[in-house]
N, C-alpha and C. Protein backbone atom coordinates (compact mmCIF):
# COMPACT_ATOMS: atom_id res chain seq x y z
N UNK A 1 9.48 -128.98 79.20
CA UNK A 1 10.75 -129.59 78.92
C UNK A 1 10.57 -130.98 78.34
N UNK A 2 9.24 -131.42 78.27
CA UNK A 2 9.37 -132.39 77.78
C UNK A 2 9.45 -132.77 76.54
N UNK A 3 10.44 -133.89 76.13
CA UNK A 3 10.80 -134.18 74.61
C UNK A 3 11.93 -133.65 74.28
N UNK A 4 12.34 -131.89 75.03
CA UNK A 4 13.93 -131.29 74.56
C UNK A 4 14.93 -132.48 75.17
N UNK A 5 15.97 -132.35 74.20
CA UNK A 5 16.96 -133.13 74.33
C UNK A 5 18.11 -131.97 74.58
N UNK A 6 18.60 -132.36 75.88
CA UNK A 6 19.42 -131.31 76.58
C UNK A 6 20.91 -132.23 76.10
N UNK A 7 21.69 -131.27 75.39
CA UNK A 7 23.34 -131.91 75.01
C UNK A 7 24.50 -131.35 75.56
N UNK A 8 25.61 -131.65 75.71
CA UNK A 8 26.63 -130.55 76.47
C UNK A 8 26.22 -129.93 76.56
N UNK A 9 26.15 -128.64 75.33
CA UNK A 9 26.15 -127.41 75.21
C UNK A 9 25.35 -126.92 76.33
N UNK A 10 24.23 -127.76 76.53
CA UNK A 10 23.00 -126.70 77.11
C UNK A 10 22.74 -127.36 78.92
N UNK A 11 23.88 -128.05 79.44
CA UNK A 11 23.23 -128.74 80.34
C UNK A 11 23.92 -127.77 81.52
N UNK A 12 24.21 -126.56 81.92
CA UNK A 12 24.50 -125.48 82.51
C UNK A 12 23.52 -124.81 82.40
N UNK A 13 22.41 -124.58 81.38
CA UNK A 13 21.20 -124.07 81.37
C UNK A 13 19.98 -124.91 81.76
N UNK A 14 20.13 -126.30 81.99
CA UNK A 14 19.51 -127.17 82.72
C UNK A 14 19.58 -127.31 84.22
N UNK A 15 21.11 -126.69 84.45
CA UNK A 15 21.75 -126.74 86.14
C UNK A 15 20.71 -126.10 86.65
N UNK A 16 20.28 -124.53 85.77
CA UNK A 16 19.63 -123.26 86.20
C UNK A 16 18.22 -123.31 86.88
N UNK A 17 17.51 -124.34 86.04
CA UNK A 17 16.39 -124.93 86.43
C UNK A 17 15.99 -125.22 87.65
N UNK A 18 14.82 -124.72 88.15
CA UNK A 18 14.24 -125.41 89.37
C UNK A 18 13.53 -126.84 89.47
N UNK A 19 14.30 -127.57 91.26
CA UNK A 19 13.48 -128.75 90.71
C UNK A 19 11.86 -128.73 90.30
N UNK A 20 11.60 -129.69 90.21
CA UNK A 20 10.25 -129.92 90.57
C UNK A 20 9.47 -129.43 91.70
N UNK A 21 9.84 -129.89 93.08
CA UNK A 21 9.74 -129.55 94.11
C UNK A 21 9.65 -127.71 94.49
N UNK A 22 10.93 -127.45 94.31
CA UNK A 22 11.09 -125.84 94.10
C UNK A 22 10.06 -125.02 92.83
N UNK A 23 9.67 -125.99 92.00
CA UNK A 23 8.69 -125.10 90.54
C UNK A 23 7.61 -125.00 91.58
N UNK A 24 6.99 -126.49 92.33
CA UNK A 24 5.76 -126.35 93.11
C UNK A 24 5.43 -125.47 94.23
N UNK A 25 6.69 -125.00 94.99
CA UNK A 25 6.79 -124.37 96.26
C UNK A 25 6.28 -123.05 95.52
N UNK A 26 6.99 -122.40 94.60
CA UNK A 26 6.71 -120.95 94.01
C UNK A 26 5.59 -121.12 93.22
N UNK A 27 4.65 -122.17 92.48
CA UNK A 27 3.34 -121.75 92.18
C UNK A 27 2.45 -121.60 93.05
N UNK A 28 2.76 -122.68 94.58
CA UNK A 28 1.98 -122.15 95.88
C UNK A 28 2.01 -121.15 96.48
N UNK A 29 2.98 -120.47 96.67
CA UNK A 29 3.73 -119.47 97.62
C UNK A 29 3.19 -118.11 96.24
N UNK A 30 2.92 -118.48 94.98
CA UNK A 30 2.22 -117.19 93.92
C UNK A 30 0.85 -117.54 93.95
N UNK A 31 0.11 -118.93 94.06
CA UNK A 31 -1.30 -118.71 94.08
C UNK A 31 -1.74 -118.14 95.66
N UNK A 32 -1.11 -118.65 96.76
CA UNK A 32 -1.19 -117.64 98.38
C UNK A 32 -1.38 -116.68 98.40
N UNK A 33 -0.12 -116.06 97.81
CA UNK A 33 -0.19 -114.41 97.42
C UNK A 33 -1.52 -113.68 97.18
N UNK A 34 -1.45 -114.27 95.57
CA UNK A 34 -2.66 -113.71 95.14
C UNK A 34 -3.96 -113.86 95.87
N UNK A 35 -4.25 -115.00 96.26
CA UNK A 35 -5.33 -114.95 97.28
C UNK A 35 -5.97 -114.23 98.18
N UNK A 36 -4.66 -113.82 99.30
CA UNK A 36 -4.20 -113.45 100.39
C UNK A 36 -4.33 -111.64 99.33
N UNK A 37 -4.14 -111.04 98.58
CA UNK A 37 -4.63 -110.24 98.79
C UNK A 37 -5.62 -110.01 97.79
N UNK A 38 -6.40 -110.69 97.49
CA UNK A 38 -8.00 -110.84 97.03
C UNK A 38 -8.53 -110.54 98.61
N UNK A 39 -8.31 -111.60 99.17
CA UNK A 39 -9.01 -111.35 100.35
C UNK A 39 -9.10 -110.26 100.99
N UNK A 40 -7.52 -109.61 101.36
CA UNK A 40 -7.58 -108.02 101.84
C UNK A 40 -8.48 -107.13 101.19
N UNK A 41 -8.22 -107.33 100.02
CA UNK A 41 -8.88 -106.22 98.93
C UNK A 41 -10.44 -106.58 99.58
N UNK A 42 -11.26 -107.26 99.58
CA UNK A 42 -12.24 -107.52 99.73
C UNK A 42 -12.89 -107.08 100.99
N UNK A 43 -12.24 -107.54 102.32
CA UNK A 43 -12.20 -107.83 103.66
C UNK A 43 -12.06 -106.23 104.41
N UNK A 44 -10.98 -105.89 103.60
CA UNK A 44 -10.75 -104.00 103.63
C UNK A 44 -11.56 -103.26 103.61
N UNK A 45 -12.29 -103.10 102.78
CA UNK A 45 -13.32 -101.87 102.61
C UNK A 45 -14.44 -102.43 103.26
N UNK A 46 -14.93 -103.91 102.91
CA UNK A 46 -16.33 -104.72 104.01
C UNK A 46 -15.74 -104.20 105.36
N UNK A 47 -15.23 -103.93 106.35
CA UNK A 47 -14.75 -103.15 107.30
C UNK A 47 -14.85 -102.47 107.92
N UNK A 48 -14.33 -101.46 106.85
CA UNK A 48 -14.72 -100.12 106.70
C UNK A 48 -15.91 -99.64 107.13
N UNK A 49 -16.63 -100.18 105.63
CA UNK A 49 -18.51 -99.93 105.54
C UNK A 49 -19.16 -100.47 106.99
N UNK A 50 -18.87 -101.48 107.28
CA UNK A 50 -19.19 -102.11 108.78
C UNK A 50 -19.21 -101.20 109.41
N UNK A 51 -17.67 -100.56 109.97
CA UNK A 51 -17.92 -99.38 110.97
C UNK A 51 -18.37 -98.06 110.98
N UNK A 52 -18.43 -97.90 109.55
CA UNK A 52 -19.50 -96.60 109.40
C UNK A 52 -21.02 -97.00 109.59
N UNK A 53 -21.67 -98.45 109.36
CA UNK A 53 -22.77 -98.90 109.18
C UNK A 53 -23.14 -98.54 111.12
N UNK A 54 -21.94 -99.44 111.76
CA UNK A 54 -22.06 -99.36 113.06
C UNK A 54 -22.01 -97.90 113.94
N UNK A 55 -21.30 -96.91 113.06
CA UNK A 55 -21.48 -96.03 113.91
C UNK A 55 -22.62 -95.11 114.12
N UNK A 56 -23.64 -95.24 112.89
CA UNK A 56 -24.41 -94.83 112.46
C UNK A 56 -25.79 -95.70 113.63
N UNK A 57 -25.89 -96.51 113.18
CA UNK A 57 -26.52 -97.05 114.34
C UNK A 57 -26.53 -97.02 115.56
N UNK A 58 -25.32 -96.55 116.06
CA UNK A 58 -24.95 -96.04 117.70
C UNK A 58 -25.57 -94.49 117.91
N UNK A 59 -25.17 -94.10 116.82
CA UNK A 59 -26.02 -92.85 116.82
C UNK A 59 -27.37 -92.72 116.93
N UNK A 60 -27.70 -93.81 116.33
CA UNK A 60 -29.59 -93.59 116.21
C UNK A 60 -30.06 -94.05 117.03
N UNK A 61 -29.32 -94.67 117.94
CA UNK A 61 -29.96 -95.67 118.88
C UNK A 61 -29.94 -94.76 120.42
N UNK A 62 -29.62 -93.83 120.48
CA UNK A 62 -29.96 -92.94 121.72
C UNK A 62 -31.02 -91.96 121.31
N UNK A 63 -31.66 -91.83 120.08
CA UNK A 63 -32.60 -91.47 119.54
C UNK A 63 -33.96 -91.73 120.17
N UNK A 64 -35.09 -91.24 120.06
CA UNK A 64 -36.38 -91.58 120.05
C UNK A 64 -36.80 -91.83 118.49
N UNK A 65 -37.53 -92.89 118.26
CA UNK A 65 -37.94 -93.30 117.52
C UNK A 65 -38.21 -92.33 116.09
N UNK A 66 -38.82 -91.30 116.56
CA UNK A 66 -39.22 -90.21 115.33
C UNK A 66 -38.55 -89.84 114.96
N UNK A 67 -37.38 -88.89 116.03
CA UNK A 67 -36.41 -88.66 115.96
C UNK A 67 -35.52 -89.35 114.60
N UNK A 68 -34.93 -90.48 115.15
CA UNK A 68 -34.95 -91.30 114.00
C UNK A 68 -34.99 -91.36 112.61
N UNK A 69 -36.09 -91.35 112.96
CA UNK A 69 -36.74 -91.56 111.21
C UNK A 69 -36.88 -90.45 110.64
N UNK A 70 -37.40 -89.11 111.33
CA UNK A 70 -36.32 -87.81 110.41
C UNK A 70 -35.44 -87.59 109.61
């Protein structure tokens, strides 16, 4: 907006505008977002694999050694 020169005509389309304050709240509250589910996306399936990693190991671990490694 900077430099437009807002005249009658257009200062009802200026009302429309968010302040400043309100522009900043919604680029935070959209970079959160996105974050927030980067992270899921990520955090989700690392999880997952964890508890298959872990169950697998619970399994082997009442094993005898050879057993095992079979």
């Amino acid at each position: 907006m900077q430099g437009d020169v807002f005249g009658p005509e257009r200062v009802e389309e200026l009302s429309r505008y968010p302040t400043r304050e309100e522009a900043l709240g919604r680029l935070v509250l959209l970079a959160r977002s996105a974050g927030a589910r980067l992270a899921g996306a990520l955090l989700g399936p690392g999880g997952a694999i964890a508890g298959v990693l872990k169950a697998i190991q619970d399994r082997g671990e009442g094993q005898p050694a050879a057993e095992a490694a079979a």
